[in-house]
Protein backbone atom coordinates (compact mmCIF):
# COMPACT_ATOMS: atom_id res chain seq x y z
CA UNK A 1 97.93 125.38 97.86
CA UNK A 2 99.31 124.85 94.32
CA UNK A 3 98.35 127.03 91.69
CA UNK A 4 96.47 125.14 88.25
CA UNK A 5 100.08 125.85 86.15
CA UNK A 6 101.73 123.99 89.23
CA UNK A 7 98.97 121.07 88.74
CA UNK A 8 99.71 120.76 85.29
CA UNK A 9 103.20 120.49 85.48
CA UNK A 10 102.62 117.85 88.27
CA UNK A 11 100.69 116.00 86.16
CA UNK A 12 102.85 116.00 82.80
CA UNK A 13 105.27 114.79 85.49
CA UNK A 14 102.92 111.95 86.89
CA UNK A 15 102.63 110.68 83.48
CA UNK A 16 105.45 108.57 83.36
CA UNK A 17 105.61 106.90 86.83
CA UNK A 18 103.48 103.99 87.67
CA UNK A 19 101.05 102.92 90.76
CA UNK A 20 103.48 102.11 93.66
CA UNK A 21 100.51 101.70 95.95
CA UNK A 22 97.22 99.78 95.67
CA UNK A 23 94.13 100.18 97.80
CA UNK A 24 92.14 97.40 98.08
CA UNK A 25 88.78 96.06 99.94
CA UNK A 26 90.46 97.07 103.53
CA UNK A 27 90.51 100.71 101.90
CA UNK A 28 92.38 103.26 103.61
CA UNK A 29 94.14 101.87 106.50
CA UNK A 30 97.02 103.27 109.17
CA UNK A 31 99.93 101.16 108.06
CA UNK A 32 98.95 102.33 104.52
CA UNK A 33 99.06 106.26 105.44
CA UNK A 34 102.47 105.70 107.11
CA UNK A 35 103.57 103.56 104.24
CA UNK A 36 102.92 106.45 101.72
CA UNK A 37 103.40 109.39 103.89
CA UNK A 38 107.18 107.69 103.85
CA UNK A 39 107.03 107.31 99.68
CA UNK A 40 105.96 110.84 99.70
CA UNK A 41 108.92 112.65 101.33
CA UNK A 42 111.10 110.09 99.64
CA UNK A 43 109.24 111.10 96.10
CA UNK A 44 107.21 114.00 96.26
CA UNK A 45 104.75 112.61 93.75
CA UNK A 46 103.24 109.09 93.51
CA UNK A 47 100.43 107.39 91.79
CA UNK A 48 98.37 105.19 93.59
CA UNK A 49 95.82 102.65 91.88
CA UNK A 50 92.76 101.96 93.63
CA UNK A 51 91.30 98.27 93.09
CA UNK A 52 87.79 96.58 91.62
CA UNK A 53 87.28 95.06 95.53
CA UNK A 54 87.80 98.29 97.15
CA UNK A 55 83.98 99.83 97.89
CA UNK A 56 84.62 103.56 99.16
CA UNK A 57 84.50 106.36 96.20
CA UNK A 58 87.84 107.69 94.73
CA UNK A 59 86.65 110.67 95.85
CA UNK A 60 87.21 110.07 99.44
CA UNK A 61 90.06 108.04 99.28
CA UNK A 62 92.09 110.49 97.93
CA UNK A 63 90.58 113.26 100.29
CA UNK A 64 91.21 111.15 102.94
CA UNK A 65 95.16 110.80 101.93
CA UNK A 66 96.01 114.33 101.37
CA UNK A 67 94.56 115.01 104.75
CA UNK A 68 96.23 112.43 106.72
CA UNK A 69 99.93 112.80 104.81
CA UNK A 70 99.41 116.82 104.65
CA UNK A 71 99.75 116.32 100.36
CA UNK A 72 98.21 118.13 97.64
CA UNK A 73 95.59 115.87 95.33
CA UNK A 74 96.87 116.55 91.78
CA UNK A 75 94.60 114.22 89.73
CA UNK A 76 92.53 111.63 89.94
CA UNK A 77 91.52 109.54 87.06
CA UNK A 78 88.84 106.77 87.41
CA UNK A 79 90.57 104.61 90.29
CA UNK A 80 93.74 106.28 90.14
CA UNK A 81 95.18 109.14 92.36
CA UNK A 82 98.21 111.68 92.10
CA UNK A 83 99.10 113.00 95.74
CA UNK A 84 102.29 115.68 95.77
CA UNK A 85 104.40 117.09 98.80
CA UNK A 86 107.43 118.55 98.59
CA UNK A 87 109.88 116.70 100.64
CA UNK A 88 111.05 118.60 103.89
CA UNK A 89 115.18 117.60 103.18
CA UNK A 90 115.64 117.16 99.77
CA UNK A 91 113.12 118.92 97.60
CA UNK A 92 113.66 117.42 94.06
CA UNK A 93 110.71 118.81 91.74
CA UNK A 94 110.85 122.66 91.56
CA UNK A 95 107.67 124.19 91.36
CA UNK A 96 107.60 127.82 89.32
CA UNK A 97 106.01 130.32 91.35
C-alpha cells in the first residue's frame, strides 16, 4: 500500500504525462491487461482515458486493473485513471518512505 504523501507525489508526477491507453465499448479486455501490465513495468505510472462508448463505471475499471496488473490506483478523475507499480528491474520513481 502507498501512503497519501506517496499518492500525492504520484499524482504531481501524473500531471504531465498523457493517456497512453483508451478503454472503449469492449471495456476491459485480456489483450488490454497484458498490454498495460507491459507499459507498467516499462513506466511505473500511466494514465489511461476511458471513452464516451465505454458503459462500465470508472469505478470498476480501474478496480478491475490494479487487481489484474497487481498496481496501486492513484487517481481517478471523471474517465481518467492513474495506476502505479514500481517496476521489478529498473525502479525509476523513488518513493519517500
Amino acid at each position: 500500500m502507498i501512503t497519501s504523501k506517496q499518492r500525492a507525489y504520484l499524482r504531481s508526477l501524473a500531471n504531465g504525462i498523457d493517456p497512453i491507453f483508451q478503454v472503449g465499448k469492449a471495456g476491459v479486455t485480456p489483450e488490454l491487461t497484458a498490454a498495460i501490465d507491459d507499459a507498467l513495468e516499462a513506466r511505473e505510472l500511466i494514465k489511461i482515458q476511458i471513452l464516451q462508448n465505454c458503459l462500465e463505471d470508472p469505478k470498476v475499471i480501474m478496480s478491475k486493473l490494479s487487481e489484474r496488473t497487481h498496481s496501486e490506483p492513484v487517481q481517478q478523475i471523471g474517465k481518467r485513471l492513474v495506476l502505479y507499480r514500481p517496476s521489478k528491474d529498473k525502479p525509476k520513481i523513488q518513493l519517500s518512505k
